[in-house]
C-alpha atoms as a PDB file:
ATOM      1  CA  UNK A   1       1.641  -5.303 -16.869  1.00  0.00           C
ATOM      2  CA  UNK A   2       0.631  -2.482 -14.657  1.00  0.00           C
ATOM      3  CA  UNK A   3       0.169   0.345 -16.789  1.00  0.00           C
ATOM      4  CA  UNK A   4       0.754   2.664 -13.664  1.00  0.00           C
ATOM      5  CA  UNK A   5       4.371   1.670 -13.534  1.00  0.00           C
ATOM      6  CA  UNK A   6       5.201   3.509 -16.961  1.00  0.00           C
ATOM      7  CA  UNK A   7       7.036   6.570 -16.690  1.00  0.00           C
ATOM      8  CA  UNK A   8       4.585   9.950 -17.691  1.00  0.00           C
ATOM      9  CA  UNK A   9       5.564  13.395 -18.152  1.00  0.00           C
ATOM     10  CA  UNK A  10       3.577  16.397 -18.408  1.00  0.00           C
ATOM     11  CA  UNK A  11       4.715  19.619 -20.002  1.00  0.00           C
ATOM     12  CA  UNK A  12       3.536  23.042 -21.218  1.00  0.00           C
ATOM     13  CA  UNK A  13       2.702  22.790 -24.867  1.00  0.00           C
ATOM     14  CA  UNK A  14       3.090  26.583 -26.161  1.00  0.00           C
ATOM     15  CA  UNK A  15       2.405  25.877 -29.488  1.00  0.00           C
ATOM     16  CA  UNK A  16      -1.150  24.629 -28.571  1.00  0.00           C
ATOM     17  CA  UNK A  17      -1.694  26.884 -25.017  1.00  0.00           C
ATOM     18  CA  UNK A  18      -2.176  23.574 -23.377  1.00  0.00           C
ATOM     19  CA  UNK A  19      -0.144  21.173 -20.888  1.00  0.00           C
ATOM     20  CA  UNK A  20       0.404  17.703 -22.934  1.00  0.00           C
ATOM     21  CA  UNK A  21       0.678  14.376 -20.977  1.00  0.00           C
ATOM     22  CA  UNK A  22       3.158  12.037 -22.631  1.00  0.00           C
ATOM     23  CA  UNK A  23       4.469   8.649 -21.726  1.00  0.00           C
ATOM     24  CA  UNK A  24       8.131   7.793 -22.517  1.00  0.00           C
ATOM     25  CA  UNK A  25       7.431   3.659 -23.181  1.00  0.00           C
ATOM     26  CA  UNK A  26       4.881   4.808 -25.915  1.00  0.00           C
ATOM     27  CA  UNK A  27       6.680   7.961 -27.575  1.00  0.00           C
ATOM     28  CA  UNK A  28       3.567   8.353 -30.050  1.00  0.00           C
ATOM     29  CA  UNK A  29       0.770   8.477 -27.664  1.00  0.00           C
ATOM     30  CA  UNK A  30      -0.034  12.122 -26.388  1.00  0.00           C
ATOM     31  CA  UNK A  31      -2.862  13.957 -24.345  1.00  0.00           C
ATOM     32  CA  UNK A  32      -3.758  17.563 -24.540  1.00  0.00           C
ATOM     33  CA  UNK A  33      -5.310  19.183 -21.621  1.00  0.00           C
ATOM     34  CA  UNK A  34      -6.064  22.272 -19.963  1.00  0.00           C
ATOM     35  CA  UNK A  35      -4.706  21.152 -16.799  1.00  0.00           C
ATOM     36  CA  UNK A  36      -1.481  19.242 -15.481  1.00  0.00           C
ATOM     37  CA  UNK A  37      -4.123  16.678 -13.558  1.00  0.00           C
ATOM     38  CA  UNK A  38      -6.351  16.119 -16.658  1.00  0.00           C
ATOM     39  CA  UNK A  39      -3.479  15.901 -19.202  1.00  0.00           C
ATOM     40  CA  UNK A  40      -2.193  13.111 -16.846  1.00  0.00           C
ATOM     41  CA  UNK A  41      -5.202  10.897 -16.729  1.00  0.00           C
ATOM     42  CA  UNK A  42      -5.672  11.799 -20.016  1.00  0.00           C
ATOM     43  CA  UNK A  43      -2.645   9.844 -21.145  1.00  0.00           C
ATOM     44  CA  UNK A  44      -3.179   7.062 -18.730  1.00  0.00           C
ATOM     45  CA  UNK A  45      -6.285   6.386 -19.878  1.00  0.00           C
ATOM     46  CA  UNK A  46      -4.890   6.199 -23.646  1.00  0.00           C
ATOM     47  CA  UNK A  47      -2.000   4.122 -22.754  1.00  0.00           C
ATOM     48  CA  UNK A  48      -4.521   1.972 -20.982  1.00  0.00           C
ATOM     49  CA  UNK A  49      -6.443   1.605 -23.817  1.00  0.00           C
ATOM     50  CA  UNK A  50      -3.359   1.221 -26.238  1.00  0.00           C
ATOM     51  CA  UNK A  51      -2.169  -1.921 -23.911  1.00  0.00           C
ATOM     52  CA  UNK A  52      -5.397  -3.331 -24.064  1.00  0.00           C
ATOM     53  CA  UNK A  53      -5.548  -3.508 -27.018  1.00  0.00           C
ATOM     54  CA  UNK A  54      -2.021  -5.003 -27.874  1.00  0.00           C
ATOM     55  CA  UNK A  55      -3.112  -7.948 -25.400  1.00  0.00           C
ATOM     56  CA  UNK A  56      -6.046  -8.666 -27.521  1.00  0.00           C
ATOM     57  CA  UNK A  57      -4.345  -8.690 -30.620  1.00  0.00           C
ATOM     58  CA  UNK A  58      -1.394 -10.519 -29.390  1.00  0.00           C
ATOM     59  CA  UNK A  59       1.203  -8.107 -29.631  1.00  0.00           C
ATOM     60  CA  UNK A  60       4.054  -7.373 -27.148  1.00  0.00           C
ATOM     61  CA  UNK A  61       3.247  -5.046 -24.872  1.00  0.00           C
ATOM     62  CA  UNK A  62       6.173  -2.704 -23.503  1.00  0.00           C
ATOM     63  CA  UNK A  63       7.886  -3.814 -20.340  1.00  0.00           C
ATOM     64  CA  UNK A  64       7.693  -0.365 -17.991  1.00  0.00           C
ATOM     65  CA  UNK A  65      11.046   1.337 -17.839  1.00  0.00           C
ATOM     66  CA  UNK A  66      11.050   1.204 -13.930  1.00  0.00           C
ATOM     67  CA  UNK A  67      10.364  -2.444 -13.845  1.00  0.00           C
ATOM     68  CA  UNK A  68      13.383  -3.213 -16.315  1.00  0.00           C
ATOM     69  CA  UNK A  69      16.987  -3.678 -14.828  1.00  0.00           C
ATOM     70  CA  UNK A  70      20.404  -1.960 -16.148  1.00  0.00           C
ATOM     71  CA  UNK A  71      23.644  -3.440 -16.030  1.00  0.00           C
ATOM     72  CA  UNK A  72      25.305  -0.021 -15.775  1.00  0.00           C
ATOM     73  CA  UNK A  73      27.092  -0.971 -19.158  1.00  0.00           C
ATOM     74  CA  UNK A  74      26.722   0.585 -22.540  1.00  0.00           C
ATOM     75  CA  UNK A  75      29.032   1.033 -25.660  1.00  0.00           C
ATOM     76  CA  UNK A  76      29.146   4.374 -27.272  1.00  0.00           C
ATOM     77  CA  UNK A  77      30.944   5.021 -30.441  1.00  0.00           C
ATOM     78  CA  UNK A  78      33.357   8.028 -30.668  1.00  0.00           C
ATOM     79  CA  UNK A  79      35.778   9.404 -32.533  1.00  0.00           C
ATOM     80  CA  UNK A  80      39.508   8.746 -31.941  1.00  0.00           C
ATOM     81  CA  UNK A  81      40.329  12.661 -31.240  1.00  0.00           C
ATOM     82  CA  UNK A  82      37.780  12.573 -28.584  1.00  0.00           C
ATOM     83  CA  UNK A  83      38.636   9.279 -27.181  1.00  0.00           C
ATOM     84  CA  UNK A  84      42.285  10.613 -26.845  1.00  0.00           C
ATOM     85  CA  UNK A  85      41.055  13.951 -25.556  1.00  0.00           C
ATOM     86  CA  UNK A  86      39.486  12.220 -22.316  1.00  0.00           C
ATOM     87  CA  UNK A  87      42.062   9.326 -22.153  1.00  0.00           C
ATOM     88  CA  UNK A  88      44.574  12.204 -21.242  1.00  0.00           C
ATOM     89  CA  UNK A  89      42.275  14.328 -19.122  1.00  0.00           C
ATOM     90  CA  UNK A  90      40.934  11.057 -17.232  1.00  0.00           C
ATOM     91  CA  UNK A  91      45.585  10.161 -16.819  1.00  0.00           C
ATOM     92  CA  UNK A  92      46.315  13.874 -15.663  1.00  0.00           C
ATOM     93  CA  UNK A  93      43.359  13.638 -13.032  1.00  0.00           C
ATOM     94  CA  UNK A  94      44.661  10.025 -12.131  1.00  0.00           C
ATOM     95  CA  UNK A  95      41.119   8.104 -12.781  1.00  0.00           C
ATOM     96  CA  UNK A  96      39.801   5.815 -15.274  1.00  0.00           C
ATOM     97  CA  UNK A  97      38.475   6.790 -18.205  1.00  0.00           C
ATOM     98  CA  UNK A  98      35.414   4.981 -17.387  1.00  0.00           C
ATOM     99  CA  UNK A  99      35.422   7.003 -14.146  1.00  0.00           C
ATOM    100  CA  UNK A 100      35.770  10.155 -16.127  1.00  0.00           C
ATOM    101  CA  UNK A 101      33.286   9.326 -18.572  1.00  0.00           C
ATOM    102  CA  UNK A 102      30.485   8.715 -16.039  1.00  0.00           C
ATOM    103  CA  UNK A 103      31.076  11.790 -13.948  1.00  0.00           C
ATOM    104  CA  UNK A 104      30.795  13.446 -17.253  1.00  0.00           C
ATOM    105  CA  UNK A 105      27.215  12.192 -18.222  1.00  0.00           C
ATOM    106  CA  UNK A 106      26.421  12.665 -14.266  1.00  0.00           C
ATOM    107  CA  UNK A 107      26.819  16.700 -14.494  1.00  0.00           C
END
């Protein structure tokens, strides 16, 4: 596992006048920093740390998102109403629902 290949983020944290590094395959982890570039390798390092640490005591470590693959399938639970709803906007613009669905979560 390449700890490089896990998706960061950095952000403005107002509520502690800092920018905060985060990494979305460990949602607990978190560096503050006064800088974009040091709240960065501030959260590599810890995620670094955090992996080796899970190999040593055996645990799984996660797989980076960019290394997994999608099938482009999900299920989503709605209710009926809505389901109707886009079942006769996605007939009146002559498309799938599916179709309809996914331009949806596109915009």
């Amino acid at each position: 596992m390449n700890v490089n290949h896990y998706t960061y983020r950095i952000t403005w944290s107002a509520e502690d006048n800092e920018h905060i590094g985060l990494c979305a395959e460990f949602p607990s982890l978190s560096w503050l920093a006064p800088t974009p570039e040091k709240a960065l390798s501030g959260i590599r390092r810890v995620v670094a740390e955090v992996v080796d640490d899970m190999k040593a005591s055996g645990e799984p470590v996660p797989d980076a998102l960019a290394e997994k693959t999608y099938s482009g399938r999900f299920m989503v639970r709605i209710p009926s109403l809505v389901h109707r709803t886009l079942a006769t906007e996605a007939a009146e613009e002559g498309i799938s629902i599916n179709r309809l669905v996914s331009a949806k979560l596109a915009a």
